[in-house]
PDB file of N, CA and C in Angstrom:
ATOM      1  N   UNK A   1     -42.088  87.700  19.762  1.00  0.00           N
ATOM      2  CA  UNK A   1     -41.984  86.250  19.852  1.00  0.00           C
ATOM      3  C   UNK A   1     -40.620  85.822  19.329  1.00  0.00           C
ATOM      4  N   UNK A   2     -40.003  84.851  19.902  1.00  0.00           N
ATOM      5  CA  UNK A   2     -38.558  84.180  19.415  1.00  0.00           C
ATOM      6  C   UNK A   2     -39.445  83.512  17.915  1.00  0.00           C
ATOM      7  N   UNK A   3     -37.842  83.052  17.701  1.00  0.00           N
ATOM      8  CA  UNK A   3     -37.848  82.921  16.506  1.00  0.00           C
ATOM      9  C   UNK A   3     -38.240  81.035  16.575  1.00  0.00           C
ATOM     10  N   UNK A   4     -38.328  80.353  15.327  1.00  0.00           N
ATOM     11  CA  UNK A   4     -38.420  78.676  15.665  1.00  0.00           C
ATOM     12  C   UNK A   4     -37.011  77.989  14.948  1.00  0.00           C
ATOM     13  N   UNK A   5     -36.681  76.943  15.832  1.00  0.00           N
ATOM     14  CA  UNK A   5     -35.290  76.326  15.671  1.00  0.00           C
ATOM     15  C   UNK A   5     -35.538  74.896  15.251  1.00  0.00           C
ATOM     16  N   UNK A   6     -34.968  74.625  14.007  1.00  0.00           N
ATOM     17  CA  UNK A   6     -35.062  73.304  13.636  1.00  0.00           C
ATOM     18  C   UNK A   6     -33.808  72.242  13.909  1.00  0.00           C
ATOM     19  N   UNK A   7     -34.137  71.015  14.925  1.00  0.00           N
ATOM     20  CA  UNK A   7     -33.499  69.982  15.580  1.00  0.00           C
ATOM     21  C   UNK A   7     -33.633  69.170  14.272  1.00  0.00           C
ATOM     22  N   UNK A   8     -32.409  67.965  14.226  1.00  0.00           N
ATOM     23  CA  UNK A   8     -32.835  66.418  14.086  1.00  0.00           C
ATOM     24  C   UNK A   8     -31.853  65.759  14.818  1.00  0.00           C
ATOM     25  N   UNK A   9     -32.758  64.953  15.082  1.00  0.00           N
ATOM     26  CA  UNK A   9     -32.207  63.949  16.107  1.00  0.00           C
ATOM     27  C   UNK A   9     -31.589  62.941  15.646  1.00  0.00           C
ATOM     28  N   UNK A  10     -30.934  62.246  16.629  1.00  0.00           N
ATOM     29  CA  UNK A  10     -30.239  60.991  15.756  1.00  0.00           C
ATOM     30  C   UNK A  10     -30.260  60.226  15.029  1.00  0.00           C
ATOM     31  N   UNK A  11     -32.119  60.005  14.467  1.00  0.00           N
ATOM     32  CA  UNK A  11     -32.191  58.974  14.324  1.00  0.00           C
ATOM     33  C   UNK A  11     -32.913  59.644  12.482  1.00  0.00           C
ATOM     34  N   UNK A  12     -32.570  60.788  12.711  1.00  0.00           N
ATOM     35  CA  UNK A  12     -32.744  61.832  11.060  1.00  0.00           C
ATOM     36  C   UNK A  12     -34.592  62.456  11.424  1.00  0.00           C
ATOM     37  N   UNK A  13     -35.423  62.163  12.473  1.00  0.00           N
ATOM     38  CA  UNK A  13     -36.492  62.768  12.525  1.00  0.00           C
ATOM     39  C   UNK A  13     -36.361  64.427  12.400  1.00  0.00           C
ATOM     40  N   UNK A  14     -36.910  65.736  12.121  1.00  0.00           N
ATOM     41  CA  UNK A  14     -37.306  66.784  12.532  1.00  0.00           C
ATOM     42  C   UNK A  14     -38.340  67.202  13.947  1.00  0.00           C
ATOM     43  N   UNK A  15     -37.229  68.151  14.370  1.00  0.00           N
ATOM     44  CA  UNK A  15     -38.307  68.789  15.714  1.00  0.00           C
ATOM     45  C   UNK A  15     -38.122  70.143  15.604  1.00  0.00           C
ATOM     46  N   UNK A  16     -38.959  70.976  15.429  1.00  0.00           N
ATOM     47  CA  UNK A  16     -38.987  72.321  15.415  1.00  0.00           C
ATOM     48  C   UNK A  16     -39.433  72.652  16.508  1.00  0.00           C
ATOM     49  N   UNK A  17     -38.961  74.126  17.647  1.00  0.00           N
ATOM     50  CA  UNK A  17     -39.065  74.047  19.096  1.00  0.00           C
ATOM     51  C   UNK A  17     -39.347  75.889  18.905  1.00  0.00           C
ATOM     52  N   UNK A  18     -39.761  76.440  19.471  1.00  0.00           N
ATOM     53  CA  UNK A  18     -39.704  77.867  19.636  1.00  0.00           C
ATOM     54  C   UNK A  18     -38.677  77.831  20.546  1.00  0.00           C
ATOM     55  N   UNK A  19     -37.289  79.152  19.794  1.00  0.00           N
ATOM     56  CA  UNK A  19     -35.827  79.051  20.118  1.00  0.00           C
ATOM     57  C   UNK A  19     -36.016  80.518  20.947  1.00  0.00           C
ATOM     58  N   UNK A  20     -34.867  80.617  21.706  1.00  0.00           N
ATOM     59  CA  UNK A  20     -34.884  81.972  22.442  1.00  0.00           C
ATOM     60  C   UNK A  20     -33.236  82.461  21.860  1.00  0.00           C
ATOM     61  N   UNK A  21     -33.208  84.210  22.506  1.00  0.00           N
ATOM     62  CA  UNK A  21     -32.426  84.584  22.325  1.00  0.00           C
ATOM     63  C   UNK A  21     -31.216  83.723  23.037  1.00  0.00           C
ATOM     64  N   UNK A  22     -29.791  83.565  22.875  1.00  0.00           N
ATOM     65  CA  UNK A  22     -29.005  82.960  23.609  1.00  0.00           C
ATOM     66  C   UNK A  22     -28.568  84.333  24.518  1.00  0.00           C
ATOM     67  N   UNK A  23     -27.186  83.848  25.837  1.00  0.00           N
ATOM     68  CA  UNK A  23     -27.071  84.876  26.617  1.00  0.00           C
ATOM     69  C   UNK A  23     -26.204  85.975  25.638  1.00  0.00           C
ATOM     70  N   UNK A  24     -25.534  85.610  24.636  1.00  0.00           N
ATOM     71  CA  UNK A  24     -24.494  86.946  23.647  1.00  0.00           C
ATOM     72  C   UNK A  24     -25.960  87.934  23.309  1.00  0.00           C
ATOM     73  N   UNK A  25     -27.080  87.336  23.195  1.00  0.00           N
ATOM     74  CA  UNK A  25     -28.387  88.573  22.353  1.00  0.00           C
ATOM     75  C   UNK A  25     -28.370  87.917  21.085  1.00  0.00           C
ATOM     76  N   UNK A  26     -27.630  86.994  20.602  1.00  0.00           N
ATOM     77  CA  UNK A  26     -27.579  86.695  19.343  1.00  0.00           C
ATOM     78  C   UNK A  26     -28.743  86.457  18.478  1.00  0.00           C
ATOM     79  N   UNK A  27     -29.254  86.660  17.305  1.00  0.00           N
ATOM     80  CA  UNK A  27     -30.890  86.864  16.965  1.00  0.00           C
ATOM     81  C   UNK A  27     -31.154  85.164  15.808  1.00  0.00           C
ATOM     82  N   UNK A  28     -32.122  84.689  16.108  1.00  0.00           N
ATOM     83  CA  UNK A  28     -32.176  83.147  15.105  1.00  0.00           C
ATOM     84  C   UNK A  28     -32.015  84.371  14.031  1.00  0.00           C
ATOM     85  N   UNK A  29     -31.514  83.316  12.841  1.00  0.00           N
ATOM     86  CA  UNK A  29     -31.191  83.933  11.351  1.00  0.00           C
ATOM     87  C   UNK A  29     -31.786  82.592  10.503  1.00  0.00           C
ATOM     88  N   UNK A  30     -32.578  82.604   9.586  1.00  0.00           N
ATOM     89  CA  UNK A  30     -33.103  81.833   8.857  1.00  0.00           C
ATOM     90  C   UNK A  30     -33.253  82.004   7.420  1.00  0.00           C
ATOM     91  N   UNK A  31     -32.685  81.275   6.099  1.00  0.00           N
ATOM     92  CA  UNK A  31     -33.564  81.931   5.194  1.00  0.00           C
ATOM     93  C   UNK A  31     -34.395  81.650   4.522  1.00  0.00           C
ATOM     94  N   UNK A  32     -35.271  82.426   4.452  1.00  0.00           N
ATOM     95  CA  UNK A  32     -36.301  82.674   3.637  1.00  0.00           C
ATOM     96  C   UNK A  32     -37.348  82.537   5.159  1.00  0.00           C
ATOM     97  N   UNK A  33     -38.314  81.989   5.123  1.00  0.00           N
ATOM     98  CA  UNK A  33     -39.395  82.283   6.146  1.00  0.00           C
ATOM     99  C   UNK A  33     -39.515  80.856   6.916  1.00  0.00           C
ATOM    100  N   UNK A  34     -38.517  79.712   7.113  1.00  0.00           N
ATOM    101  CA  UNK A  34     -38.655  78.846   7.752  1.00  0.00           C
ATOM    102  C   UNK A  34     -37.851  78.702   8.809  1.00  0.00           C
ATOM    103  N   UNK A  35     -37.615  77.984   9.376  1.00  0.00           N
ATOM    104  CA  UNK A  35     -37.033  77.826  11.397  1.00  0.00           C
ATOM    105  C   UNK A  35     -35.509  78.041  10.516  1.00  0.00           C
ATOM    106  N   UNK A  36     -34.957  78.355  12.142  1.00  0.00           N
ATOM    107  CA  UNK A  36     -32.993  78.548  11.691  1.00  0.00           C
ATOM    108  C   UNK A  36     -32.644  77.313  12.121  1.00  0.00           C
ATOM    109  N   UNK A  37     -32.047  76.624  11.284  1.00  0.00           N
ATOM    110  CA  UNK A  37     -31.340  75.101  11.549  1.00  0.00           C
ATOM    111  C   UNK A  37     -29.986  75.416  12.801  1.00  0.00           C
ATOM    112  N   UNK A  38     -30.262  74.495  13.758  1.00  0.00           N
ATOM    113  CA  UNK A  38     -29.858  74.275  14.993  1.00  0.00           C
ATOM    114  C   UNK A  38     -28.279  73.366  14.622  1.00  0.00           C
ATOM    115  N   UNK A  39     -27.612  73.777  15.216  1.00  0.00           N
ATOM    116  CA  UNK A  39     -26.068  73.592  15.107  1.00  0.00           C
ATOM    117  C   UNK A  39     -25.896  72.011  15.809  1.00  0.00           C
ATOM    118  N   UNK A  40     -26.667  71.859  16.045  1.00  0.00           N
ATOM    119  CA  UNK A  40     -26.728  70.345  16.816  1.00  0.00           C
ATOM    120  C   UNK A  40     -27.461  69.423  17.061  1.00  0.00           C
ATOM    121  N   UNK A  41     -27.384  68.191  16.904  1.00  0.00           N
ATOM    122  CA  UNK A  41     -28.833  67.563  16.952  1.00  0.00           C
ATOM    123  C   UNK A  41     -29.204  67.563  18.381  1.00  0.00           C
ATOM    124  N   UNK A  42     -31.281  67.166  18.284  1.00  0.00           N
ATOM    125  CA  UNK A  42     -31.731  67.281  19.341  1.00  0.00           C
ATOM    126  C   UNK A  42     -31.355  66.677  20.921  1.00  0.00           C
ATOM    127  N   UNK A  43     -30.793  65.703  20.520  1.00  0.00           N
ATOM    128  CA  UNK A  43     -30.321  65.167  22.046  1.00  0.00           C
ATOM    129  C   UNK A  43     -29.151  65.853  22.035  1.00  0.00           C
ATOM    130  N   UNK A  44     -28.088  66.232  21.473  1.00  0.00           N
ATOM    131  CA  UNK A  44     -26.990  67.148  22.151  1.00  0.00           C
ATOM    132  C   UNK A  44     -27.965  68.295  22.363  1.00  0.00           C
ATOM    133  N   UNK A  45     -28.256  68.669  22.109  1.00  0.00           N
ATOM    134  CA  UNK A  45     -28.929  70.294  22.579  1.00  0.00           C
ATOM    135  C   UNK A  45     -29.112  69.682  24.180  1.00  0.00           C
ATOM    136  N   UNK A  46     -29.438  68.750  24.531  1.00  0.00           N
ATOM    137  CA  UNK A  46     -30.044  68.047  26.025  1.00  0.00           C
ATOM    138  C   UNK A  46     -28.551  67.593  26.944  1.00  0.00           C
ATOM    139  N   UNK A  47     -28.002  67.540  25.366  1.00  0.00           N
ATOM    140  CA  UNK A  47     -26.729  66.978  26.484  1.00  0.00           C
ATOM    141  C   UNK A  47     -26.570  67.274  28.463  1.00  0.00           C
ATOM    142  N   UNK A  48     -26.764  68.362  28.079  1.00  0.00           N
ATOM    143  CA  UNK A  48     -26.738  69.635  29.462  1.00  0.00           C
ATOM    144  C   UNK A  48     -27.265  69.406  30.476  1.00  0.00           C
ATOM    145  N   UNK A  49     -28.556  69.533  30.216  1.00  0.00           N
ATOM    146  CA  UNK A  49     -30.308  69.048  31.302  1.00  0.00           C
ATOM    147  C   UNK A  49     -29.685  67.572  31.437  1.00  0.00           C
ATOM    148  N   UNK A  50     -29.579  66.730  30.606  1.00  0.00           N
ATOM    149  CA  UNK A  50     -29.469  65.308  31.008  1.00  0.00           C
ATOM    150  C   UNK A  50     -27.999  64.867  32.338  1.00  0.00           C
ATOM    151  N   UNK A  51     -26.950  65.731  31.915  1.00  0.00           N
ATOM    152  CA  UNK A  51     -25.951  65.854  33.461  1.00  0.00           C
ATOM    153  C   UNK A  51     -26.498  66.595  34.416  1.00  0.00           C
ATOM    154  N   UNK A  52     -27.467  67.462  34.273  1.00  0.00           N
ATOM    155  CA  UNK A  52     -27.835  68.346  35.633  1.00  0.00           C
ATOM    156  C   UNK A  52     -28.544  67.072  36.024  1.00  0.00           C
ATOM    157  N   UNK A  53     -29.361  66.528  35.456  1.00  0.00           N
ATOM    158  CA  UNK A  53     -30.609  65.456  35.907  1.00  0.00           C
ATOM    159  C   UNK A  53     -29.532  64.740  36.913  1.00  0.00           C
ATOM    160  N   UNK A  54     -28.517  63.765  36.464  1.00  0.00           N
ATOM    161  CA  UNK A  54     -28.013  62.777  36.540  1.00  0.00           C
ATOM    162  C   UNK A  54     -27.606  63.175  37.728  1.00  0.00           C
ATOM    163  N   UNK A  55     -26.695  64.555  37.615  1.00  0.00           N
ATOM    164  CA  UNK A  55     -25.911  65.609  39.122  1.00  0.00           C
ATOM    165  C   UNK A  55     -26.941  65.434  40.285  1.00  0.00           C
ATOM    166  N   UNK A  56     -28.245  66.101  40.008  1.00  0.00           N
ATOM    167  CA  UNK A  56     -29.090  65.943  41.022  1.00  0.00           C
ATOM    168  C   UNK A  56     -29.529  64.845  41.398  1.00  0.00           C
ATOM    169  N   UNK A  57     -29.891  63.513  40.723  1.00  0.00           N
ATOM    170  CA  UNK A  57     -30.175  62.206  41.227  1.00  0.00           C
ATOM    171  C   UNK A  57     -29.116  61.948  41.975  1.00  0.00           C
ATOM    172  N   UNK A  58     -27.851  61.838  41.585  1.00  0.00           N
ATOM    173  CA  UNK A  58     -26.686  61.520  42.817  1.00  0.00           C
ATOM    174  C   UNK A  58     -27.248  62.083  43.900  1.00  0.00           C
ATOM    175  N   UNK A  59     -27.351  63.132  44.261  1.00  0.00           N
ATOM    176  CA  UNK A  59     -27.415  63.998  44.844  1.00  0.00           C
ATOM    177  C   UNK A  59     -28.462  63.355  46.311  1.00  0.00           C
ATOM    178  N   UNK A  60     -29.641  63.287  45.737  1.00  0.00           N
ATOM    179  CA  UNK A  60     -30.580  62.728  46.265  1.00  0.00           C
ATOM    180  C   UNK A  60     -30.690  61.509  46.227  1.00  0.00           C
ATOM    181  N   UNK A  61     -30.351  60.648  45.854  1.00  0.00           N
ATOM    182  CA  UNK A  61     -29.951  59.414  45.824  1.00  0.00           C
ATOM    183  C   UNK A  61     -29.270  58.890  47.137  1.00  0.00           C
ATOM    184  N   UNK A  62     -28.148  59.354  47.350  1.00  0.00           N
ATOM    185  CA  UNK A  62     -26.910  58.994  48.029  1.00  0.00           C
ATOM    186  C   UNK A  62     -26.774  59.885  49.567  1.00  0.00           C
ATOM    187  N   UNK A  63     -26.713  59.634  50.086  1.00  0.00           N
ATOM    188  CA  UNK A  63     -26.537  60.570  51.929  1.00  0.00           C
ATOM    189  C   UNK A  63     -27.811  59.770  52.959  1.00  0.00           C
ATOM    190  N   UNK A  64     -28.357  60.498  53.299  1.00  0.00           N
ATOM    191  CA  UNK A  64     -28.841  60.477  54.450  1.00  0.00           C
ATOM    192  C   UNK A  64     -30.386  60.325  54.343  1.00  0.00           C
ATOM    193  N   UNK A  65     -30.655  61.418  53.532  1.00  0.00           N
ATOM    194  CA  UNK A  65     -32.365  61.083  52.825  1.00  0.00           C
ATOM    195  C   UNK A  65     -32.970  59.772  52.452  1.00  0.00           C
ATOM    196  N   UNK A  66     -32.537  59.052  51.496  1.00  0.00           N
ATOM    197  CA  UNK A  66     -32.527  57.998  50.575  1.00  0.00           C
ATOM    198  C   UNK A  66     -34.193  58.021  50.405  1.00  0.00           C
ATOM    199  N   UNK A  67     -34.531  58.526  49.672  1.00  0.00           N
ATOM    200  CA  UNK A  67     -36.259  58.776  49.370  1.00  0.00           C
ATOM    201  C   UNK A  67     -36.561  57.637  48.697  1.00  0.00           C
ATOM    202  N   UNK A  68     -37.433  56.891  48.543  1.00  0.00           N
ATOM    203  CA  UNK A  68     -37.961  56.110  47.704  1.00  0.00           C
ATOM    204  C   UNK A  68     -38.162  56.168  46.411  1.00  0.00           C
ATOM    205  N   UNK A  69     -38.497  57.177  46.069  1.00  0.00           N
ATOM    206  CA  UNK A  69     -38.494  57.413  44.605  1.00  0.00           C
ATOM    207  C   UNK A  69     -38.547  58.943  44.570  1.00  0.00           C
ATOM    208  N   UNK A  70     -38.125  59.691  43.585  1.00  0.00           N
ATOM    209  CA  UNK A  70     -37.093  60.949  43.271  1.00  0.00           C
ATOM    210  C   UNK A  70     -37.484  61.665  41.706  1.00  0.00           C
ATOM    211  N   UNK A  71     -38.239  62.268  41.909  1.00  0.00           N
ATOM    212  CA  UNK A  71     -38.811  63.561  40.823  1.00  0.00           C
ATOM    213  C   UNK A  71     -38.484  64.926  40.397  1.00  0.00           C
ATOM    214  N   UNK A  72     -37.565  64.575  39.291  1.00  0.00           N
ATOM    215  CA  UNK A  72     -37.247  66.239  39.156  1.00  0.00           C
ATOM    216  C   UNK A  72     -37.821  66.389  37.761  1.00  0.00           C
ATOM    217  N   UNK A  73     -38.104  67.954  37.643  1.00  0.00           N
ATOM    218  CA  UNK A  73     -39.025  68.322  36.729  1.00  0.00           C
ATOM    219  C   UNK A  73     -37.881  69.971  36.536  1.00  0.00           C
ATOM    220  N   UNK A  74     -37.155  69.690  35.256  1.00  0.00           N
ATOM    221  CA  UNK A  74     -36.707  70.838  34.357  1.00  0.00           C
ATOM    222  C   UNK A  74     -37.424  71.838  33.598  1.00  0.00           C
ATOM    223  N   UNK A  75     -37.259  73.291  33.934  1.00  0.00           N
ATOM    224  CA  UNK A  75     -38.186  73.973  32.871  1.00  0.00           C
ATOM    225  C   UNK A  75     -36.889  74.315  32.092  1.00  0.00           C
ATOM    226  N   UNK A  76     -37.240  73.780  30.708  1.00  0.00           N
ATOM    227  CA  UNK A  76     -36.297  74.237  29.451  1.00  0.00           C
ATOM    228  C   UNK A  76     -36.209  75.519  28.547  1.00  0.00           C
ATOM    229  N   UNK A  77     -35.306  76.119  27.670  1.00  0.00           N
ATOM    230  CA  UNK A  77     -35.274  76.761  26.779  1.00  0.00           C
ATOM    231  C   UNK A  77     -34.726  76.382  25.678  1.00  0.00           C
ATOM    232  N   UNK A  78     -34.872  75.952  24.137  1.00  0.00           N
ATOM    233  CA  UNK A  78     -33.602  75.713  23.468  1.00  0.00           C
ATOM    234  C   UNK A  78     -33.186  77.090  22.691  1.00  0.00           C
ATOM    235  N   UNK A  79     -31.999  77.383  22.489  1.00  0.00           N
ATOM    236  CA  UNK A  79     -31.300  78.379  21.778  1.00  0.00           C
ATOM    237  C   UNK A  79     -30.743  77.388  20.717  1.00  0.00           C
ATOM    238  N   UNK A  80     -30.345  77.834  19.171  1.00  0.00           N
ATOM    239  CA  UNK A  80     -29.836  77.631  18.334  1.00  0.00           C
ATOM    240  C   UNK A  80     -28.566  77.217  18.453  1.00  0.00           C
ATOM    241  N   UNK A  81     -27.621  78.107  18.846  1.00  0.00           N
ATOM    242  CA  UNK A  81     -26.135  77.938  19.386  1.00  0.00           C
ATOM    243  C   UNK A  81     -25.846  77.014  20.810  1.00  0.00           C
ATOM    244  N   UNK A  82     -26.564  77.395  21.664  1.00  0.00           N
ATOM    245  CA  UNK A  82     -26.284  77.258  22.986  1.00  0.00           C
ATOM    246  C   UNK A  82     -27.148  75.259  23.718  1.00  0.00           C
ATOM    247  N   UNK A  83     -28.284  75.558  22.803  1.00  0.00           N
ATOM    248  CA  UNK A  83     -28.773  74.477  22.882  1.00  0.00           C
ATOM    249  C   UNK A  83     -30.299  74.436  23.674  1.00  0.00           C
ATOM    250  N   UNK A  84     -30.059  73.364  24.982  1.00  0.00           N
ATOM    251  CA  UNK A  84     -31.008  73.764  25.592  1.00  0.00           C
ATOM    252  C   UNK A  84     -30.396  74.319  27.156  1.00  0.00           C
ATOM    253  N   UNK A  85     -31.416  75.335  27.527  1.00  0.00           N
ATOM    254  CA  UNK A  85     -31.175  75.969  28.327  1.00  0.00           C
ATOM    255  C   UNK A  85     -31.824  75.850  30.012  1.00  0.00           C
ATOM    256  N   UNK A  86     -31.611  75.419  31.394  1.00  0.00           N
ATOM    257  CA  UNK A  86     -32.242  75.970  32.328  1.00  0.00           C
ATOM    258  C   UNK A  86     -33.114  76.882  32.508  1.00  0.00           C
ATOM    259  N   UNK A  87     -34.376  77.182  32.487  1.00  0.00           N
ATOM    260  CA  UNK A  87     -35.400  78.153  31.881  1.00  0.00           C
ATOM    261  C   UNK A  87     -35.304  78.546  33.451  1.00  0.00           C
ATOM    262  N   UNK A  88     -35.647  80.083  33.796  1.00  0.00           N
ATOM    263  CA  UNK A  88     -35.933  80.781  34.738  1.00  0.00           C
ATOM    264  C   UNK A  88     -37.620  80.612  34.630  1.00  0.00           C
ATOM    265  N   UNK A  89     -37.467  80.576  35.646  1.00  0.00           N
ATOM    266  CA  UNK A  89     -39.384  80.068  35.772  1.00  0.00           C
ATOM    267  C   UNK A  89     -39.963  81.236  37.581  1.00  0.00           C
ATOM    268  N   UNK A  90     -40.477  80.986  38.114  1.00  0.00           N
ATOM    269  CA  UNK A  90     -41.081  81.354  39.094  1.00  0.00           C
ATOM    270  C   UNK A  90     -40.171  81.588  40.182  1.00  0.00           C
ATOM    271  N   UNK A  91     -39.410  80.481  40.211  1.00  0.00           N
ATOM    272  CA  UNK A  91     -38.091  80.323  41.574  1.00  0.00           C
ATOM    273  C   UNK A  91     -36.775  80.853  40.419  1.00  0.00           C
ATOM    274  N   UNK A  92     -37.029  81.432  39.785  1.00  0.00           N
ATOM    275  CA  UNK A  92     -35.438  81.793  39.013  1.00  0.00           C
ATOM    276  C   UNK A  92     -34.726  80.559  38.750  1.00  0.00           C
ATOM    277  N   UNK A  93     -35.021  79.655  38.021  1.00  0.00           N
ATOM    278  CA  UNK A  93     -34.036  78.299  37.553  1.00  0.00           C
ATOM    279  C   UNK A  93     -35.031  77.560  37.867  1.00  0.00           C
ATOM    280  N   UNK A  94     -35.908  77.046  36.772  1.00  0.00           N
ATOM    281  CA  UNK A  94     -36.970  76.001  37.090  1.00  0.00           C
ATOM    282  C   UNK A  94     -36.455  74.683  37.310  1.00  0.00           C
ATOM    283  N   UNK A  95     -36.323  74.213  38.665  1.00  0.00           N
ATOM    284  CA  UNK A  95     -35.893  72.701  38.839  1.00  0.00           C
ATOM    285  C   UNK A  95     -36.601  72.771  39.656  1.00  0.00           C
ATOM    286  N   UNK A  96     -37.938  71.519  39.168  1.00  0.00           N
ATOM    287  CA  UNK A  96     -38.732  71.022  40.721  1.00  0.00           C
ATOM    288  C   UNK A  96     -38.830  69.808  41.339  1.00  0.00           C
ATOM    289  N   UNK A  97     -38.089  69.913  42.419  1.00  0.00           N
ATOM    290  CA  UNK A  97     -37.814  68.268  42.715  1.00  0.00           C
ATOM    291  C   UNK A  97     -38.750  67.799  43.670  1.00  0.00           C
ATOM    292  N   UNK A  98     -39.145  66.464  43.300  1.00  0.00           N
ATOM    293  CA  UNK A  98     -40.123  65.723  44.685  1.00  0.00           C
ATOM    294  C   UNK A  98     -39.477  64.398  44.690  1.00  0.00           C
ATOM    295  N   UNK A  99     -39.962  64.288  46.124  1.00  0.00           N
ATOM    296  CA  UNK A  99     -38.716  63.202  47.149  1.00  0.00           C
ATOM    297  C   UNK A  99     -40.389  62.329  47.863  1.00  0.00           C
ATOM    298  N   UNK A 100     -39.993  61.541  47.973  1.00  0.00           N
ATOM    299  CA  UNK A 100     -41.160  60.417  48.256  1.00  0.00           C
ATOM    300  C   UNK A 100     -40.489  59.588  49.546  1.00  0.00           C
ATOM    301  N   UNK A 101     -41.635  59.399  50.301  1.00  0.00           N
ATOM    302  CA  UNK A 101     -40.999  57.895  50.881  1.00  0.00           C
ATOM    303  C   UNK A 101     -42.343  56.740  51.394  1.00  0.00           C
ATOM    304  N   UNK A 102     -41.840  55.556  51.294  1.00  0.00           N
ATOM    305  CA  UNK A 102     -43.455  54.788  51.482  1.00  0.00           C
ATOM    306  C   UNK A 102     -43.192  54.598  52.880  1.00  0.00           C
ATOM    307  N   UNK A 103     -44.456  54.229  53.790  1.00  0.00           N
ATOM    308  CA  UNK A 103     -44.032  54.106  54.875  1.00  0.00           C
ATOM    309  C   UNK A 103     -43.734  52.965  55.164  1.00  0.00           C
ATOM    310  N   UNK A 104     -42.822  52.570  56.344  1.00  0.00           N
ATOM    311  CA  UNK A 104     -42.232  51.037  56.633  1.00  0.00           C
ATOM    312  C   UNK A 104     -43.078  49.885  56.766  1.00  0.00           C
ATOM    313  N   UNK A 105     -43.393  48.674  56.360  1.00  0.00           N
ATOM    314  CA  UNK A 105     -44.227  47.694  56.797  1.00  0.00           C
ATOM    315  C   UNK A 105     -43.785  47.444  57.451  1.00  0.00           C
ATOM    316  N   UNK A 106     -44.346  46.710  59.206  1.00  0.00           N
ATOM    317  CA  UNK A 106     -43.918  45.703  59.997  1.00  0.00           C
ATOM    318  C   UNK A 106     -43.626  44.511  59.733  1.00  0.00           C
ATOM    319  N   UNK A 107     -42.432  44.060  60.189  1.00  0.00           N
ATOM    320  CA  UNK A 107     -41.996  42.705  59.788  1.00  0.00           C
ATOM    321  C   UNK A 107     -43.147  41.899  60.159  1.00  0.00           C
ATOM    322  N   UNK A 108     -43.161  40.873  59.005  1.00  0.00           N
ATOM    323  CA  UNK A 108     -44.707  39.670  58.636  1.00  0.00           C
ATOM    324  C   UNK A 108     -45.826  39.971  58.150  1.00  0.00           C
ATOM    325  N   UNK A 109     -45.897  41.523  57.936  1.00  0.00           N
ATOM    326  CA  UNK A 109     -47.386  41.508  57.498  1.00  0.00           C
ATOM    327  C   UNK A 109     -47.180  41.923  55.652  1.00  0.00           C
ATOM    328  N   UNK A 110     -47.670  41.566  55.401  1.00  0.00           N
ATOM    329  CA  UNK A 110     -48.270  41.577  53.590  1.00  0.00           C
ATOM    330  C   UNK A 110     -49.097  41.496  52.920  1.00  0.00           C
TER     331      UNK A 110
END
């Protein structure tokens, strides 16, 4: 089992997360028997996921599609150093996106 990584967030709360190895192999280091304090608070650890989010809403947002409403679903990892991570999931890089559209009303009816 990874080790547990202790966040605080901006606002001074604690979040403790089960941390993974980062890509160096690097191992959590803690002392004594409690979580390894995280080099960054919890929303920078997100910094990351929150531009992929934003990357992909453009994305789908803007062209030719224009879906009605637009669902993406990140599988995460946080690492100590690295933060949070793109989790490999089932499809190798868990991003699951759903794209919607309502169908057109005819003009006058409501």
């Amino acid at each position: 089992m990874d080790g547990l990584v202790q966040y605080r967030t901006e606002e001074g709360a604690l979040v403790v997360v089960e941390g993974v190895e980062d890509a160096t192999g690097a191992r959590l280091v803690a002392r004594g028997d409690g979580p390894a304090q995280a080099t960054r608070t919890f929303e920078g650890a997100l910094d990351g996921v929150r531009a992929a989010a934003e990357s992909a809403l453009r994305v789908f947002r803007d062209g030719t599609l224009r879906p009605d409403s637009v669902e993406l679903e990140f599988g995460i990892k946080m690492t100590a150093e690295a933060g949070a991570v793109i989790a490999k999931g089932a499809a190798e890089g868990h991003i699951l996106v759903r794209l919607s559209w309502q169908p057109e009303q005819p003009a006058g009816s409501a």
